[in-house]
N, C-alpha and C. Protein backbone atom coordinates (compact mmCIF):
# COMPACT_ATOMS: atom_id res chain seq x y z
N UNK A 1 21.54 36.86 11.90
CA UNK A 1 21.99 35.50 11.66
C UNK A 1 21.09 34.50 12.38
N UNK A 2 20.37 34.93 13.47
CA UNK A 2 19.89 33.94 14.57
C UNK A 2 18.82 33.63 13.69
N UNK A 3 17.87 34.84 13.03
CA UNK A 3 16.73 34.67 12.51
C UNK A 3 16.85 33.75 11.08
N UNK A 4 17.98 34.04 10.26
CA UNK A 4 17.92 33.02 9.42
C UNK A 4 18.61 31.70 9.50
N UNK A 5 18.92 31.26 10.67
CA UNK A 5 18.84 30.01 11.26
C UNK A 5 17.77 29.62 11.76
N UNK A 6 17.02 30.22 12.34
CA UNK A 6 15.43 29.77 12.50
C UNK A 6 14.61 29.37 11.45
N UNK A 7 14.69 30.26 10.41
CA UNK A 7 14.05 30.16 9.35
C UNK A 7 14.05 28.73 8.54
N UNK A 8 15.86 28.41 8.36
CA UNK A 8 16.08 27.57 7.95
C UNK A 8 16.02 26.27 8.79
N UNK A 9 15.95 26.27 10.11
CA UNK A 9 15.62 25.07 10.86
C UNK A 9 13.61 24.86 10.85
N UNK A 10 12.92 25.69 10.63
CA UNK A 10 11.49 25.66 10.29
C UNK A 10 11.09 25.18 8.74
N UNK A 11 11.88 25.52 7.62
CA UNK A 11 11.98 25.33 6.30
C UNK A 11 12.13 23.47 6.58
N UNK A 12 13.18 23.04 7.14
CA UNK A 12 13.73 21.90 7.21
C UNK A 12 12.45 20.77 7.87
N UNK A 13 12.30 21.26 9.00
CA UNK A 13 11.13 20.49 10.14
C UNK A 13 9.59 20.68 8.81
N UNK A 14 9.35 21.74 8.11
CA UNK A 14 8.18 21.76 7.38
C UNK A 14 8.54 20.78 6.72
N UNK A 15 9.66 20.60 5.48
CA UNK A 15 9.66 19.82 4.61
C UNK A 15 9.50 18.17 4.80
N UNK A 16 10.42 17.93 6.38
CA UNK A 16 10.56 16.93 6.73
C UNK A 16 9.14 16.01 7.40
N UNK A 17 7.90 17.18 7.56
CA UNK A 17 6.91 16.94 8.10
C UNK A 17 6.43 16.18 6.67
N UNK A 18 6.46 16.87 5.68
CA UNK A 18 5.57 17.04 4.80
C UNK A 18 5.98 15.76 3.76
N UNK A 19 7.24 15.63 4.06
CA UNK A 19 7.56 14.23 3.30
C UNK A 19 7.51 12.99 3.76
N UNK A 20 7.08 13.16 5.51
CA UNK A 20 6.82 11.99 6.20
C UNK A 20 5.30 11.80 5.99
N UNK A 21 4.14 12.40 6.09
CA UNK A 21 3.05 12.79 5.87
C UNK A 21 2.93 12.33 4.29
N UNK A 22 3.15 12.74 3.30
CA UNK A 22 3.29 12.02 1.79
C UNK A 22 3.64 10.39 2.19
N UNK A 23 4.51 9.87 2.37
CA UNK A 23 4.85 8.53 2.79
C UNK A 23 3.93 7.84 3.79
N UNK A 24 3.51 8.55 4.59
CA UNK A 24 2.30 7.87 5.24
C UNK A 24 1.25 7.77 4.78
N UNK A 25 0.57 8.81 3.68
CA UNK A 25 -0.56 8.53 2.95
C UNK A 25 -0.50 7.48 1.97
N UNK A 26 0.95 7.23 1.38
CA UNK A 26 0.82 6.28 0.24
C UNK A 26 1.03 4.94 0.82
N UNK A 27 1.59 4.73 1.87
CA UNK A 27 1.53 3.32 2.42
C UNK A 27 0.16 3.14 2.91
N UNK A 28 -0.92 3.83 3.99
CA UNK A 28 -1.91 3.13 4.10
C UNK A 28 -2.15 3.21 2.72
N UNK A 29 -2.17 4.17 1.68
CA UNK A 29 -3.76 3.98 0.72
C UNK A 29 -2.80 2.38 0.22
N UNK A 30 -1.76 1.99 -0.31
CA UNK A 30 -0.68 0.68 -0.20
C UNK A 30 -2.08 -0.43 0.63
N UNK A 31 -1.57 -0.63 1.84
CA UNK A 31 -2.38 -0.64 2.70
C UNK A 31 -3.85 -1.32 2.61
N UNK A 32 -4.56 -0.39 2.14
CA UNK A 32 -5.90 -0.28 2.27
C UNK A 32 -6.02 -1.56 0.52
N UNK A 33 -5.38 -0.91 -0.23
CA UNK A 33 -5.95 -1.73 -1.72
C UNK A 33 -4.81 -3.11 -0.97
N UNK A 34 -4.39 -3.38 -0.07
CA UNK A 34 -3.76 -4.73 -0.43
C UNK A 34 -5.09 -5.45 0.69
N UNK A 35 -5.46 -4.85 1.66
CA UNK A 35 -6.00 -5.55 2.49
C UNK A 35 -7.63 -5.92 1.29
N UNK A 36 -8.29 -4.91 0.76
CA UNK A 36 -9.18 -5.16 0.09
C UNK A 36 -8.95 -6.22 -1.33
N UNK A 37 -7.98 -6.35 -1.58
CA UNK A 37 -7.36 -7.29 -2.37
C UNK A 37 -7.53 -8.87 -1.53
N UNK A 38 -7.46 -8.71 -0.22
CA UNK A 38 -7.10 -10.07 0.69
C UNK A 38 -8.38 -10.36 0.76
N UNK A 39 -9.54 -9.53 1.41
CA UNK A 39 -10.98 -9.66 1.73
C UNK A 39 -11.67 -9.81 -0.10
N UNK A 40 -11.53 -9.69 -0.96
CA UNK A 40 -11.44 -9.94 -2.74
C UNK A 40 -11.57 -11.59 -2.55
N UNK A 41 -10.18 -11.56 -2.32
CA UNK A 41 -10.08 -13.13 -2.37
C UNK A 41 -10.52 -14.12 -1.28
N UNK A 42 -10.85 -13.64 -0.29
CA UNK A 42 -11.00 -14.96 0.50
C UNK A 42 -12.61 -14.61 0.37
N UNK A 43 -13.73 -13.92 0.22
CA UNK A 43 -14.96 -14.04 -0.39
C UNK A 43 -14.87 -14.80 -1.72
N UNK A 44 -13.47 -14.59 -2.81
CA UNK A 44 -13.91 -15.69 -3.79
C UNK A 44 -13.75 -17.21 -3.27
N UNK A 45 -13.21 -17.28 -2.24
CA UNK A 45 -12.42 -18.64 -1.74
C UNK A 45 -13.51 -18.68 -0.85
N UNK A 46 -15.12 -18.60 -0.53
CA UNK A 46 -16.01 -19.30 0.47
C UNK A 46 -16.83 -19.28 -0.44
């Protein structure tokens, strides 16, 4: 029983890694095209 409580507390911490990690990649790349969107425009604006 101990071992498949481990299992399932490692299953949990992986997934939870892995869906925080997904959400962090899509906000910078978010991020990255809004800031290059800002530097876009203020080169058209000089």
């Amino acid at each position: 029983m101990d071992v498949q409580l481990q299992e399932l507390i490692d299953k949990i911490k992986k997934d939870g890694v892995a869906a925080a990690e997904k959400s962090a990649s899509e906000k910078l790349a978010q991020a990255k095209k809004d800031a290059e969107k800002i530097i876009a425009d203020a080169k058209d604006r000089s």
